[in-house]
PDB file of N, CA and C in Angstrom:
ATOM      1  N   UNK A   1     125.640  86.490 105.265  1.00  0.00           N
ATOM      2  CA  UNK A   1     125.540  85.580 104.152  1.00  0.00           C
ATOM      3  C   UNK A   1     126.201  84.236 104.490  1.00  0.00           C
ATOM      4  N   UNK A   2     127.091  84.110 105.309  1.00  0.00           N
ATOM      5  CA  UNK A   2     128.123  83.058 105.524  1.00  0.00           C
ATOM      6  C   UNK A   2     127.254  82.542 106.484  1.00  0.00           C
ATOM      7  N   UNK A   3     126.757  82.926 107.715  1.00  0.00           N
ATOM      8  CA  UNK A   3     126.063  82.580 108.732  1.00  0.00           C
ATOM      9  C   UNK A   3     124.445  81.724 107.901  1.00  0.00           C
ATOM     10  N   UNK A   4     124.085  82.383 107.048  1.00  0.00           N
ATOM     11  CA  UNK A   4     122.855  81.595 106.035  1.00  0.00           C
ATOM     12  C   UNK A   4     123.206  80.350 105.444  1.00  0.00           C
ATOM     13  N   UNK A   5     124.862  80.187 104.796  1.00  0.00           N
ATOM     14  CA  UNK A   5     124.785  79.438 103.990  1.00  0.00           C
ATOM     15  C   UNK A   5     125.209  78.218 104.742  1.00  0.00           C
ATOM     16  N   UNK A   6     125.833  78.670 106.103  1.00  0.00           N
ATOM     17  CA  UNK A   6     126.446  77.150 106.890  1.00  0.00           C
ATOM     18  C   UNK A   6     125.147  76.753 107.689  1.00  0.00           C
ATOM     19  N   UNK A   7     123.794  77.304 108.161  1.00  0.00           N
ATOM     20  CA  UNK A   7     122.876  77.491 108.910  1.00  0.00           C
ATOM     21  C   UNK A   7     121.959  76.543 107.676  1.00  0.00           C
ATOM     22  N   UNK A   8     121.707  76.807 106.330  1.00  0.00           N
ATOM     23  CA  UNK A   8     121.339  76.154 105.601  1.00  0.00           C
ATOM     24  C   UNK A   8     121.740  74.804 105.690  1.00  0.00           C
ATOM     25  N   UNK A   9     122.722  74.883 104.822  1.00  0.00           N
ATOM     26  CA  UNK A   9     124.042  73.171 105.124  1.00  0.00           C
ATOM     27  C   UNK A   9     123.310  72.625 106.019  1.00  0.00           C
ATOM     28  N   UNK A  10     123.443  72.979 107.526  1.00  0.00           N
ATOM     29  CA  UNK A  10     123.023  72.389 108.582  1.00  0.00           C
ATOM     30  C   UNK A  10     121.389  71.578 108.305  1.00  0.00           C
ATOM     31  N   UNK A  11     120.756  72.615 108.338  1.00  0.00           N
ATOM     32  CA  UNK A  11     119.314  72.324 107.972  1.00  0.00           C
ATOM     33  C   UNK A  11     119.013  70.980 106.560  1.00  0.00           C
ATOM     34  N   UNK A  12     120.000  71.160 105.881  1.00  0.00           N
ATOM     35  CA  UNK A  12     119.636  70.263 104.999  1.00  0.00           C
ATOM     36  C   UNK A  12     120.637  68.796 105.311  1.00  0.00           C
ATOM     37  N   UNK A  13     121.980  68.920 105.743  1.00  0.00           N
ATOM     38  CA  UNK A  13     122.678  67.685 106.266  1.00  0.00           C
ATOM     39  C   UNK A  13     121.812  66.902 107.340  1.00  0.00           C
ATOM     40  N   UNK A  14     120.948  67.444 108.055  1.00  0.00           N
ATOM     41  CA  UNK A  14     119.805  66.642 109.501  1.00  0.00           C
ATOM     42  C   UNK A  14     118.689  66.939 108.247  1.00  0.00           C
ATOM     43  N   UNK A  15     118.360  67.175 107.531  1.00  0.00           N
ATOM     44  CA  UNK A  15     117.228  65.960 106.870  1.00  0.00           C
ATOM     45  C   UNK A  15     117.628  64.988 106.158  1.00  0.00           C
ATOM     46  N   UNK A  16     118.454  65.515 105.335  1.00  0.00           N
ATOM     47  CA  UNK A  16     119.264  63.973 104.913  1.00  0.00           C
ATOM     48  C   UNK A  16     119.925  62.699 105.931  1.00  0.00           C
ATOM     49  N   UNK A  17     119.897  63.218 107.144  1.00  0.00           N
ATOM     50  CA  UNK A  17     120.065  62.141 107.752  1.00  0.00           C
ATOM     51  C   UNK A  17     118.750  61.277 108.788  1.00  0.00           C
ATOM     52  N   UNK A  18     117.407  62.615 108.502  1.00  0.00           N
ATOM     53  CA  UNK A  18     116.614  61.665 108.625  1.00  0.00           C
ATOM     54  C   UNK A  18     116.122  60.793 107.833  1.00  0.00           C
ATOM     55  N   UNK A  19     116.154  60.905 106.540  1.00  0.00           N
ATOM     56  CA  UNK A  19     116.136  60.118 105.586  1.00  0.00           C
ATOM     57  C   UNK A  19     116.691  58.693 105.401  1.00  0.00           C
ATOM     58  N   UNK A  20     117.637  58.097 106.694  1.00  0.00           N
ATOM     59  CA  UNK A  20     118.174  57.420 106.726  1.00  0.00           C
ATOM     60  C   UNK A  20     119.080  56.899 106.010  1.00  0.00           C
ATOM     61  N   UNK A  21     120.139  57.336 105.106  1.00  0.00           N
ATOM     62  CA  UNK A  21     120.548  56.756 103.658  1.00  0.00           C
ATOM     63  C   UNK A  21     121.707  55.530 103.832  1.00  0.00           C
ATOM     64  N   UNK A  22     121.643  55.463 105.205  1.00  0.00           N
ATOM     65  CA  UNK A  22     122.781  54.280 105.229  1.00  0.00           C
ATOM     66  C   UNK A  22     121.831  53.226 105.838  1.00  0.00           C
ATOM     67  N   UNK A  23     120.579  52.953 105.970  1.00  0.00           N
ATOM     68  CA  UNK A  23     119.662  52.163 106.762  1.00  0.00           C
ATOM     69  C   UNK A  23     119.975  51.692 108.405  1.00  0.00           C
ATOM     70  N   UNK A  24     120.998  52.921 108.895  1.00  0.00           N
ATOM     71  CA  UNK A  24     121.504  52.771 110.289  1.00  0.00           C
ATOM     72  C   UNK A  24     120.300  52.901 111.361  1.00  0.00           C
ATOM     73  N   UNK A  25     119.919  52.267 112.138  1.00  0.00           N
ATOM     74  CA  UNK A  25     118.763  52.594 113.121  1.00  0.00           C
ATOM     75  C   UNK A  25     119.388  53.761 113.903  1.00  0.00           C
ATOM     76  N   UNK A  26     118.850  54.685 113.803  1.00  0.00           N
ATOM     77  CA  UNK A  26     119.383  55.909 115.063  1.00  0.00           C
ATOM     78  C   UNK A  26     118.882  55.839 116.515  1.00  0.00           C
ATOM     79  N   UNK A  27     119.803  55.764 117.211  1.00  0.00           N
ATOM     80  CA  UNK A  27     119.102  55.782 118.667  1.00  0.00           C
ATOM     81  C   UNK A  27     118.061  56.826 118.851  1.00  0.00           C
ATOM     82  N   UNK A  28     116.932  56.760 119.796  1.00  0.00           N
ATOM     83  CA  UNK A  28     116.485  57.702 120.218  1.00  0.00           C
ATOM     84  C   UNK A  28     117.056  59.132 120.635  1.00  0.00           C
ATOM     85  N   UNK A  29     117.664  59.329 121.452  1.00  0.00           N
ATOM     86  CA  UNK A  29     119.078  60.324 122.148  1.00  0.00           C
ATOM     87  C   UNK A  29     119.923  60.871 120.367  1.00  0.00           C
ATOM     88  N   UNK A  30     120.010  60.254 119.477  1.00  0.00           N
ATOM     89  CA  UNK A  30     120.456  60.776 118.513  1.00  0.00           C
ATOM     90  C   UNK A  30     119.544  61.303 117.389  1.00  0.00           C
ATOM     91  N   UNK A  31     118.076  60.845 117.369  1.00  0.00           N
ATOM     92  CA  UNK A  31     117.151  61.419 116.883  1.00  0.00           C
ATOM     93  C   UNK A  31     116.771  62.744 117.581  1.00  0.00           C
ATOM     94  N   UNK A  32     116.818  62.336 118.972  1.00  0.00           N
ATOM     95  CA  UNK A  32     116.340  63.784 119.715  1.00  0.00           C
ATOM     96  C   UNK A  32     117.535  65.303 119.385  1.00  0.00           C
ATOM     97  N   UNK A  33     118.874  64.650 119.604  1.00  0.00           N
ATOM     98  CA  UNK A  33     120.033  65.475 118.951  1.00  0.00           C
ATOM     99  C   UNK A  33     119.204  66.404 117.731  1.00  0.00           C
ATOM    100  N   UNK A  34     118.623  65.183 116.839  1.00  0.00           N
ATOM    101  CA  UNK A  34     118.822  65.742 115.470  1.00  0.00           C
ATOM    102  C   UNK A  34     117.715  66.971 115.114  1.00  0.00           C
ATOM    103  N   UNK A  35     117.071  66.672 116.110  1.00  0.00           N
ATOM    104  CA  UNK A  35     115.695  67.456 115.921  1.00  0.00           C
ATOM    105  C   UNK A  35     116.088  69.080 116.359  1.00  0.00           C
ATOM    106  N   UNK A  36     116.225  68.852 117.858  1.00  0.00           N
ATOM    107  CA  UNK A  36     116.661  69.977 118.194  1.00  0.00           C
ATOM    108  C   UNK A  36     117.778  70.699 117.669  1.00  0.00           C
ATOM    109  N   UNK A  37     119.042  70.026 116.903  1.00  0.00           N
ATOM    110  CA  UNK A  37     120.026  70.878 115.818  1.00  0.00           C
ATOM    111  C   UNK A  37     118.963  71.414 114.185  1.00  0.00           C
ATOM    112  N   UNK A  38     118.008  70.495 114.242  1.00  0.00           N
ATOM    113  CA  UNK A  38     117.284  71.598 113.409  1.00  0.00           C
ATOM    114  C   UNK A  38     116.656  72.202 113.256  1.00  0.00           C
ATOM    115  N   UNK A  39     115.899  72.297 114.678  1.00  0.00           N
ATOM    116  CA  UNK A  39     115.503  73.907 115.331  1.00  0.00           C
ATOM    117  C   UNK A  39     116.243  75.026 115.357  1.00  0.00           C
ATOM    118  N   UNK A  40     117.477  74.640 116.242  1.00  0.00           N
ATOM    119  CA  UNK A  40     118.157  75.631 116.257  1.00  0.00           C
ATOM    120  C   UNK A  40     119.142  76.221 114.663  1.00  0.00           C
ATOM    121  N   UNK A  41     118.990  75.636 114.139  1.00  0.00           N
ATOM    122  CA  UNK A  41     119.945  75.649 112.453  1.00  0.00           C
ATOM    123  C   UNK A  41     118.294  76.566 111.699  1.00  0.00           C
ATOM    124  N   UNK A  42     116.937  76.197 111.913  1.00  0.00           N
ATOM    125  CA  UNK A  42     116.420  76.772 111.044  1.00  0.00           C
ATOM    126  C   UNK A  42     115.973  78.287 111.777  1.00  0.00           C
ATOM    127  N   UNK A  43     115.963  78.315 113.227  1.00  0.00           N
ATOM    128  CA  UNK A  43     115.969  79.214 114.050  1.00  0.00           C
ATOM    129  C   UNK A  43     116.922  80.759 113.783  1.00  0.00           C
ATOM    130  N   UNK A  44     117.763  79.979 113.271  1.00  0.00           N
ATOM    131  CA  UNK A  44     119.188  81.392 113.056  1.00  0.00           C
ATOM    132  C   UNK A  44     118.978  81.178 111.520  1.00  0.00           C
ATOM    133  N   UNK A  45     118.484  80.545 110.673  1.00  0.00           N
ATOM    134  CA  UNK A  45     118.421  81.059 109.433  1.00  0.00           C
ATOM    135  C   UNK A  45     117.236  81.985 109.187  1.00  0.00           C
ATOM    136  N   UNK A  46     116.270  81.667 110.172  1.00  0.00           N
ATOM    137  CA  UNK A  46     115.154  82.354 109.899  1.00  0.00           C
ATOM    138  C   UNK A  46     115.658  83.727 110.671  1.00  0.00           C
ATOM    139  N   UNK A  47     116.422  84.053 111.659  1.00  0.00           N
ATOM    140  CA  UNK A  47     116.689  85.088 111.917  1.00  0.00           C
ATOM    141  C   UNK A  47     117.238  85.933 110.988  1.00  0.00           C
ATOM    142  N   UNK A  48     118.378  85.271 110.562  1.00  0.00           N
ATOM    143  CA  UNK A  48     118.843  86.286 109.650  1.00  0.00           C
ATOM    144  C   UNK A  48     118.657  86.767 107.976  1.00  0.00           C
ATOM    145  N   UNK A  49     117.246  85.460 107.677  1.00  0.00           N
ATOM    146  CA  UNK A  49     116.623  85.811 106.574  1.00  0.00           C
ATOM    147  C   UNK A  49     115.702  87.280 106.817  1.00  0.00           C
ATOM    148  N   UNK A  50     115.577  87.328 108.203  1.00  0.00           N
ATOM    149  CA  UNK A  50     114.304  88.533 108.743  1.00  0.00           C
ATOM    150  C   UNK A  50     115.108  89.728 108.508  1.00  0.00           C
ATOM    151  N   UNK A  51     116.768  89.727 108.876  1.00  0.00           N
ATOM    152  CA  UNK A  51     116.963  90.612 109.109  1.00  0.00           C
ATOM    153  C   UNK A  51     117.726  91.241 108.145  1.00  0.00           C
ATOM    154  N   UNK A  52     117.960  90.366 107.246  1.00  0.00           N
ATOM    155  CA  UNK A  52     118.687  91.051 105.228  1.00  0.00           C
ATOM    156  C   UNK A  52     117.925  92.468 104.976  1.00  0.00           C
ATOM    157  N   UNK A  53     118.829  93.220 104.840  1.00  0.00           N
ATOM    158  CA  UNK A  53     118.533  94.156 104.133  1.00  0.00           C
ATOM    159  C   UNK A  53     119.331  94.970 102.965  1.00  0.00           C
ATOM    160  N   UNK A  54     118.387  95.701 102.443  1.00  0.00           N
ATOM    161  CA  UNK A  54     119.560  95.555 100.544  1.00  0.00           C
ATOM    162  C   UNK A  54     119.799  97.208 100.843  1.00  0.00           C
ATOM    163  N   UNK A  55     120.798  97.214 100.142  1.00  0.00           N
ATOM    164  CA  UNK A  55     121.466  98.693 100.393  1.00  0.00           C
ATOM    165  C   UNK A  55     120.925  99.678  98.770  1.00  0.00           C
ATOM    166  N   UNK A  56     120.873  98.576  97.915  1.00  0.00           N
ATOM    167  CA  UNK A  56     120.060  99.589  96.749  1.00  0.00           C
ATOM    168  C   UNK A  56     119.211  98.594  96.242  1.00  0.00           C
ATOM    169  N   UNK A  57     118.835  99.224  95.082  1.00  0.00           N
ATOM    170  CA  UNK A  57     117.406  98.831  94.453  1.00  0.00           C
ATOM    171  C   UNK A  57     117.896  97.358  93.288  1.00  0.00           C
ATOM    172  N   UNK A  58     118.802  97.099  93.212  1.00  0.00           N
ATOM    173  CA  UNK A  58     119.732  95.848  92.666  1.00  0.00           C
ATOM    174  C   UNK A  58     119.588  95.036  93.249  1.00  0.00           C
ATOM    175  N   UNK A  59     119.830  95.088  94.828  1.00  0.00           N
ATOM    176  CA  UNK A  59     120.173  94.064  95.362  1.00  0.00           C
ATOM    177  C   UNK A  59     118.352  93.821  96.343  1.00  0.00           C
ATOM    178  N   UNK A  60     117.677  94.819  96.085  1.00  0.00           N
ATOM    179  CA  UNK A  60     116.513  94.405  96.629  1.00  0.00           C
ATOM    180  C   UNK A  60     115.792  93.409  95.458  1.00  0.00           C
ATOM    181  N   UNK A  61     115.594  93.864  94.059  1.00  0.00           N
ATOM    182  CA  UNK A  61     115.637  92.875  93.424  1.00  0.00           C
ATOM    183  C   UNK A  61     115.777  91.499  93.004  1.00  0.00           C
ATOM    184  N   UNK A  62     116.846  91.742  93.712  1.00  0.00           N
ATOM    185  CA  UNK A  62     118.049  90.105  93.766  1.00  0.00           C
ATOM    186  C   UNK A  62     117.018  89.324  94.746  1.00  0.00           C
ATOM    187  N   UNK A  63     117.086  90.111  96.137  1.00  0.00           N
ATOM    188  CA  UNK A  63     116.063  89.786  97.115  1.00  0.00           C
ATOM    189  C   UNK A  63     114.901  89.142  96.978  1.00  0.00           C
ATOM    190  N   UNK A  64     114.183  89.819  95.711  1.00  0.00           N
ATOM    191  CA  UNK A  64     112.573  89.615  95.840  1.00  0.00           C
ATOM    192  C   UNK A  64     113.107  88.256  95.121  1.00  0.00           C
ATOM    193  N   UNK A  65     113.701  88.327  93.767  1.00  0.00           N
ATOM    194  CA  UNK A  65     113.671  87.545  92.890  1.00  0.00           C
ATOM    195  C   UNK A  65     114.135  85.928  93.685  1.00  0.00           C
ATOM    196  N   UNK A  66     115.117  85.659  94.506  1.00  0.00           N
ATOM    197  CA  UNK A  66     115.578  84.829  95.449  1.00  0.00           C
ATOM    198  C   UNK A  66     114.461  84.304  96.033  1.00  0.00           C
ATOM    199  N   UNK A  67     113.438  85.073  97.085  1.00  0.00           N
ATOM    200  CA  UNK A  67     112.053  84.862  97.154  1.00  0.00           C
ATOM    201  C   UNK A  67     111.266  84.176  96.503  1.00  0.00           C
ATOM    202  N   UNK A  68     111.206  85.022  95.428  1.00  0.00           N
ATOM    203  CA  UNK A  68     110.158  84.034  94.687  1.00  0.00           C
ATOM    204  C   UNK A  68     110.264  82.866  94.107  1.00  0.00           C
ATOM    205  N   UNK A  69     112.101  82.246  93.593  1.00  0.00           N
ATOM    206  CA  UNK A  69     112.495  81.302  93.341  1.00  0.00           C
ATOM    207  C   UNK A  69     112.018  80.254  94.480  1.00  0.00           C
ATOM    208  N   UNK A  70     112.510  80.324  95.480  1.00  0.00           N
ATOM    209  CA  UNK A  70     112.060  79.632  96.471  1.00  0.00           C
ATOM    210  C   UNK A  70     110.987  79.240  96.753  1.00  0.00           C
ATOM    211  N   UNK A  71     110.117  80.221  96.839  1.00  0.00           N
ATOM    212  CA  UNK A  71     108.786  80.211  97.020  1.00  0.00           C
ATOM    213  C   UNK A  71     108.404  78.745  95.858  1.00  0.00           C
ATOM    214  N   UNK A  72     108.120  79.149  94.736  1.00  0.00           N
ATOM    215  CA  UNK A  72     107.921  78.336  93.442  1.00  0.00           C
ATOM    216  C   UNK A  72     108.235  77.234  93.566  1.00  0.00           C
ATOM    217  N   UNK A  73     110.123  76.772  93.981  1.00  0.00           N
ATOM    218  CA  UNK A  73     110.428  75.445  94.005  1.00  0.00           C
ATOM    219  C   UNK A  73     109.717  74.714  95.040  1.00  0.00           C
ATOM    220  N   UNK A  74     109.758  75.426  96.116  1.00  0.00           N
ATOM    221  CA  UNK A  74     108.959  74.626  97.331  1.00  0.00           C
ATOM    222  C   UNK A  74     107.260  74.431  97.076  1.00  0.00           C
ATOM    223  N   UNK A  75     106.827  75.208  96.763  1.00  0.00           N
ATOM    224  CA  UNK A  75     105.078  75.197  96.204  1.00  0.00           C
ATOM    225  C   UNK A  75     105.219  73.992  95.238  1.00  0.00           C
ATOM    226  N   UNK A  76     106.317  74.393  94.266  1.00  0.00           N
ATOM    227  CA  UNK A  76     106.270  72.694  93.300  1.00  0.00           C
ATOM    228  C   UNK A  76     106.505  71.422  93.460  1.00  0.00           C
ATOM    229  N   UNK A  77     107.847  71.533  94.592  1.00  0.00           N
ATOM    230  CA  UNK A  77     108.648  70.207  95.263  1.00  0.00           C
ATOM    231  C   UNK A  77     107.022  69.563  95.839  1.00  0.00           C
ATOM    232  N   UNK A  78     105.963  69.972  96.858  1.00  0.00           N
ATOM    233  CA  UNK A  78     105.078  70.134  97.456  1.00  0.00           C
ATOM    234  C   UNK A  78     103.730  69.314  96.146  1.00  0.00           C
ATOM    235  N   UNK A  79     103.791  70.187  95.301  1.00  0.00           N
ATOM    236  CA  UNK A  79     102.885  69.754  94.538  1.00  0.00           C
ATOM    237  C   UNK A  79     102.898  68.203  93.621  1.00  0.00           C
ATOM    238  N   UNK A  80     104.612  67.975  93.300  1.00  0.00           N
ATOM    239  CA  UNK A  80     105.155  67.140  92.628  1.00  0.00           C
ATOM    240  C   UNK A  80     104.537  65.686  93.708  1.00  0.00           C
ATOM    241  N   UNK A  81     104.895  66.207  95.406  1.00  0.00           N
ATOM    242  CA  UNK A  81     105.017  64.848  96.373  1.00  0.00           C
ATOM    243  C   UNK A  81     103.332  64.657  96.442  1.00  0.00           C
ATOM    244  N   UNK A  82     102.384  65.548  96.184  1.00  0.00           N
ATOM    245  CA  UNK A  82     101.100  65.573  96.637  1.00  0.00           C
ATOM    246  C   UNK A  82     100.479  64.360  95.301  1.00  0.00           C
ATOM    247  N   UNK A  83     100.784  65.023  93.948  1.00  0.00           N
ATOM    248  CA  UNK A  83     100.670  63.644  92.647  1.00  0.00           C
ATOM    249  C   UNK A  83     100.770  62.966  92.822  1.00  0.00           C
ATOM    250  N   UNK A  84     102.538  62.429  93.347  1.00  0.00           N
ATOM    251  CA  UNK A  84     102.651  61.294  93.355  1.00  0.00           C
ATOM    252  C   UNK A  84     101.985  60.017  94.028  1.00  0.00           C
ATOM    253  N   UNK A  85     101.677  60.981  95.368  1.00  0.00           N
ATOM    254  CA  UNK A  85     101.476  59.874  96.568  1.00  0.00           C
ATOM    255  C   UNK A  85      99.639  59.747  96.163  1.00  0.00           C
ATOM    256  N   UNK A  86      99.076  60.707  95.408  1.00  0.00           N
ATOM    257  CA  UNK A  86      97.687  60.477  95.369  1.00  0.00           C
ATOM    258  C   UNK A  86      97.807  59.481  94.116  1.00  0.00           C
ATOM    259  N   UNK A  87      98.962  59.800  93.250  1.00  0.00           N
ATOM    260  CA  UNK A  87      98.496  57.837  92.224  1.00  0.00           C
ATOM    261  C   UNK A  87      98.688  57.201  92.811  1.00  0.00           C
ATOM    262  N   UNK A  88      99.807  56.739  94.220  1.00  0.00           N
ATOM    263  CA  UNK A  88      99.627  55.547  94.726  1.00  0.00           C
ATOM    264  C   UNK A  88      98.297  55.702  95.870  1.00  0.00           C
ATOM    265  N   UNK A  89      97.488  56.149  95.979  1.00  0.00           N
ATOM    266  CA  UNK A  89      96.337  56.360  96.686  1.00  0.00           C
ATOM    267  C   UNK A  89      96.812  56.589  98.088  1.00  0.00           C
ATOM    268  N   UNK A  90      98.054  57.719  98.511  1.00  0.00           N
ATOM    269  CA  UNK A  90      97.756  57.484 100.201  1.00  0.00           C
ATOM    270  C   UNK A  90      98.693  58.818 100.110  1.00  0.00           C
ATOM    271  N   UNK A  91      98.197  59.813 100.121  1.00  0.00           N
ATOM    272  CA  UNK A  91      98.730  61.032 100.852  1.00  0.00           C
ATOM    273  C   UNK A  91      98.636  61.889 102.063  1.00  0.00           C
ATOM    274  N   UNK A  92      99.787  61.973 102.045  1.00  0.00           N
ATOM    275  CA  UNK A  92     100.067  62.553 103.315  1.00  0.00           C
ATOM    276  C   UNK A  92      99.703  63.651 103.707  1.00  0.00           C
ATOM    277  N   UNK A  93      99.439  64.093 104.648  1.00  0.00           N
ATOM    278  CA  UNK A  93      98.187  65.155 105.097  1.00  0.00           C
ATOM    279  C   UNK A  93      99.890  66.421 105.208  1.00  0.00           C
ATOM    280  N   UNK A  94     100.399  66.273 105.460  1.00  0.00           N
ATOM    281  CA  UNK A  94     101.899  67.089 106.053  1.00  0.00           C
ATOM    282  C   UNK A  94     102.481  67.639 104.789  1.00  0.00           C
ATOM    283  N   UNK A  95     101.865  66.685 103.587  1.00  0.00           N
ATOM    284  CA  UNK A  95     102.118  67.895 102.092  1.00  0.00           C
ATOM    285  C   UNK A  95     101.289  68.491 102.200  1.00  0.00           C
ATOM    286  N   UNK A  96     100.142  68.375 102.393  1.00  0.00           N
ATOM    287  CA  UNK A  96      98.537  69.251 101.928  1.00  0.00           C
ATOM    288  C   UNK A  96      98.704  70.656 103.083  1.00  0.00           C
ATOM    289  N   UNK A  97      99.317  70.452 103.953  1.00  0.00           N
ATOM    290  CA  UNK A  97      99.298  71.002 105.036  1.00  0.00           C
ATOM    291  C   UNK A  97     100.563  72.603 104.797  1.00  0.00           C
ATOM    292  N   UNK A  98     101.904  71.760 104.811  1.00  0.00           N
ATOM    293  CA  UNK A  98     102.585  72.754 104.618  1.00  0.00           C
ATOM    294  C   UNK A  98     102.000  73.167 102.958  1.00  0.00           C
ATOM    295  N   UNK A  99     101.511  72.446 101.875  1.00  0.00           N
ATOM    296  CA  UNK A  99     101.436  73.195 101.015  1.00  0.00           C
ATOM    297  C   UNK A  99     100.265  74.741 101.067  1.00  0.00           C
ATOM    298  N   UNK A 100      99.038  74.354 102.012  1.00  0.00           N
ATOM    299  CA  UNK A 100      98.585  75.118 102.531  1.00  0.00           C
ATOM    300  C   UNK A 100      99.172  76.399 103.203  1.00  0.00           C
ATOM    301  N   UNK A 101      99.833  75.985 104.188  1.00  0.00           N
ATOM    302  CA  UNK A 101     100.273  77.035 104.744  1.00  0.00           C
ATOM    303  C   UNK A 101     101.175  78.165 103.443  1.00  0.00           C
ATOM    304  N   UNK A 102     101.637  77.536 102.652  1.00  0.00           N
ATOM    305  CA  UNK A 102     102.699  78.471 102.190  1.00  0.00           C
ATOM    306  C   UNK A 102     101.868  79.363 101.122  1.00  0.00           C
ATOM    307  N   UNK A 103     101.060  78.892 100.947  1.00  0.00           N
ATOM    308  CA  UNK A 103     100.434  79.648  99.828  1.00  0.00           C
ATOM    309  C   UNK A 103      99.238  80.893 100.357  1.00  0.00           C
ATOM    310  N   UNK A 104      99.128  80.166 101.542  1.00  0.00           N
ATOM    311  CA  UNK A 104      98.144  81.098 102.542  1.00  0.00           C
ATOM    312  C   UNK A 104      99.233  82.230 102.959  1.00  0.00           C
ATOM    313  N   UNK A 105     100.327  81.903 103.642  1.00  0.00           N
ATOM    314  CA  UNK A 105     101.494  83.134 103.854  1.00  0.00           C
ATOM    315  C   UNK A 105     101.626  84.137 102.439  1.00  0.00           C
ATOM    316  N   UNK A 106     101.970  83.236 101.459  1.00  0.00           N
ATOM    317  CA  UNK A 106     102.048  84.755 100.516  1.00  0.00           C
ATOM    318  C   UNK A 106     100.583  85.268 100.116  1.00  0.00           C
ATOM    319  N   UNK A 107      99.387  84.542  99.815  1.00  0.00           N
ATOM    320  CA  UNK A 107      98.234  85.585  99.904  1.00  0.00           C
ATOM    321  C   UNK A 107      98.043  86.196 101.152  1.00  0.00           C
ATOM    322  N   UNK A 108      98.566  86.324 102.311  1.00  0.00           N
ATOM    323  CA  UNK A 108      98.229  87.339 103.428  1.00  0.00           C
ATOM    324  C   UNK A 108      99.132  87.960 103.703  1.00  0.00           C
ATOM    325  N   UNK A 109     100.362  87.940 102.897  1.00  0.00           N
ATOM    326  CA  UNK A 109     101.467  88.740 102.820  1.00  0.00           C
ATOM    327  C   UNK A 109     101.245  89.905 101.583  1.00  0.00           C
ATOM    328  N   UNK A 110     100.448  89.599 100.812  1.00  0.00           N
ATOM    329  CA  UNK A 110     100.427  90.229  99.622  1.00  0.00           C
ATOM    330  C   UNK A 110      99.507  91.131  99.880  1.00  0.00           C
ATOM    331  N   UNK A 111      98.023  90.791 100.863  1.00  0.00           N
ATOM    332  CA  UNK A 111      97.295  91.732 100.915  1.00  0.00           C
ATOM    333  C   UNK A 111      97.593  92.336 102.032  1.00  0.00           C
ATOM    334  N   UNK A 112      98.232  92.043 103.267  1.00  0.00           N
ATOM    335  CA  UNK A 112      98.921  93.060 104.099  1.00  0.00           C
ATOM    336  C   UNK A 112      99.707  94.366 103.599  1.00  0.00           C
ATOM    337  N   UNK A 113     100.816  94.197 102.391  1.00  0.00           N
ATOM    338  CA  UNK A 113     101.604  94.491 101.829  1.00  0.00           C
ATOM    339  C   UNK A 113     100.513  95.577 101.312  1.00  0.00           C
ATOM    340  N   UNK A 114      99.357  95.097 100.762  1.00  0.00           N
ATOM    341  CA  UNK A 114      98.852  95.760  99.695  1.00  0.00           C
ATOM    342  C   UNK A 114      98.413  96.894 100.384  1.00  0.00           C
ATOM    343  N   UNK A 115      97.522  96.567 101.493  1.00  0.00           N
ATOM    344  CA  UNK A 115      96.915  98.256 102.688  1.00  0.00           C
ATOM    345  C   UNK A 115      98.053  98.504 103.261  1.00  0.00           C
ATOM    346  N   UNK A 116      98.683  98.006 103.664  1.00  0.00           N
ATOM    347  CA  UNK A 116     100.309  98.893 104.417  1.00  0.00           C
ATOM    348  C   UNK A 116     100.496 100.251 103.640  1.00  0.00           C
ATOM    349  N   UNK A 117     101.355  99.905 102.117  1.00  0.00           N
ATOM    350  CA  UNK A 117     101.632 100.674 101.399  1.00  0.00           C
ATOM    351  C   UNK A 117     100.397 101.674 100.523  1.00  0.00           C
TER     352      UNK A 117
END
């Protein structure tokens, strides 16, 4: 849990700093830094999101429910940037894209899920 939540931090402190918020030009060599710390930061979160497991039926709950929060905010964060940028007439293919992908992962997660079991 500790290893998620500083692995997170990470992941979200290097987008906020691609975001530029101090209008500092970043060197190249410090962009490249930044990229590869958030490979490796989303690399070990994704590991150890794979590898959670709930000891009872409470905390699997907790699990799904965590899931699906996520799921939702990001499908919406996604949907909110896709509006906006289509009233100003110029959207970005990289919302349409990950919004794609994510919604394609849980319908082929759901029907995997569904013949598995």
């Amino acid at each position: 849990m500790i290893i998620e939540s500083i692995s997170a931090a990470v992941i979200l402190g290097i987008a906020i700093l691609f975001l530029n918020p101090g209008h500092l030009s970043m060197p190249e060599s410090v962009s490249s830094m930044l990229i590869v710390g958030m490979i490796v930061a989303f690399l070990a979160f994704g590991a150890f999101i794979l590898k959670e497991k709930s000891s009872d039926e409470r905390e699997t709950t907790h699990l799904l429910m965590a899931g699906r929060i996520s799921y939702l905010a990001g499908v919406g964060a996604l949907i909110i940037g896709t509006v906006v940028q289509a009233l100003s007439h110029e959207i970005d293919p990289w919302l349409i894209i990950a919004l794609s992908v994510m919604i394609f992962a849980k319908l082929a997660s759901r029907i995997y899920m569904h013949f598995k079991m």
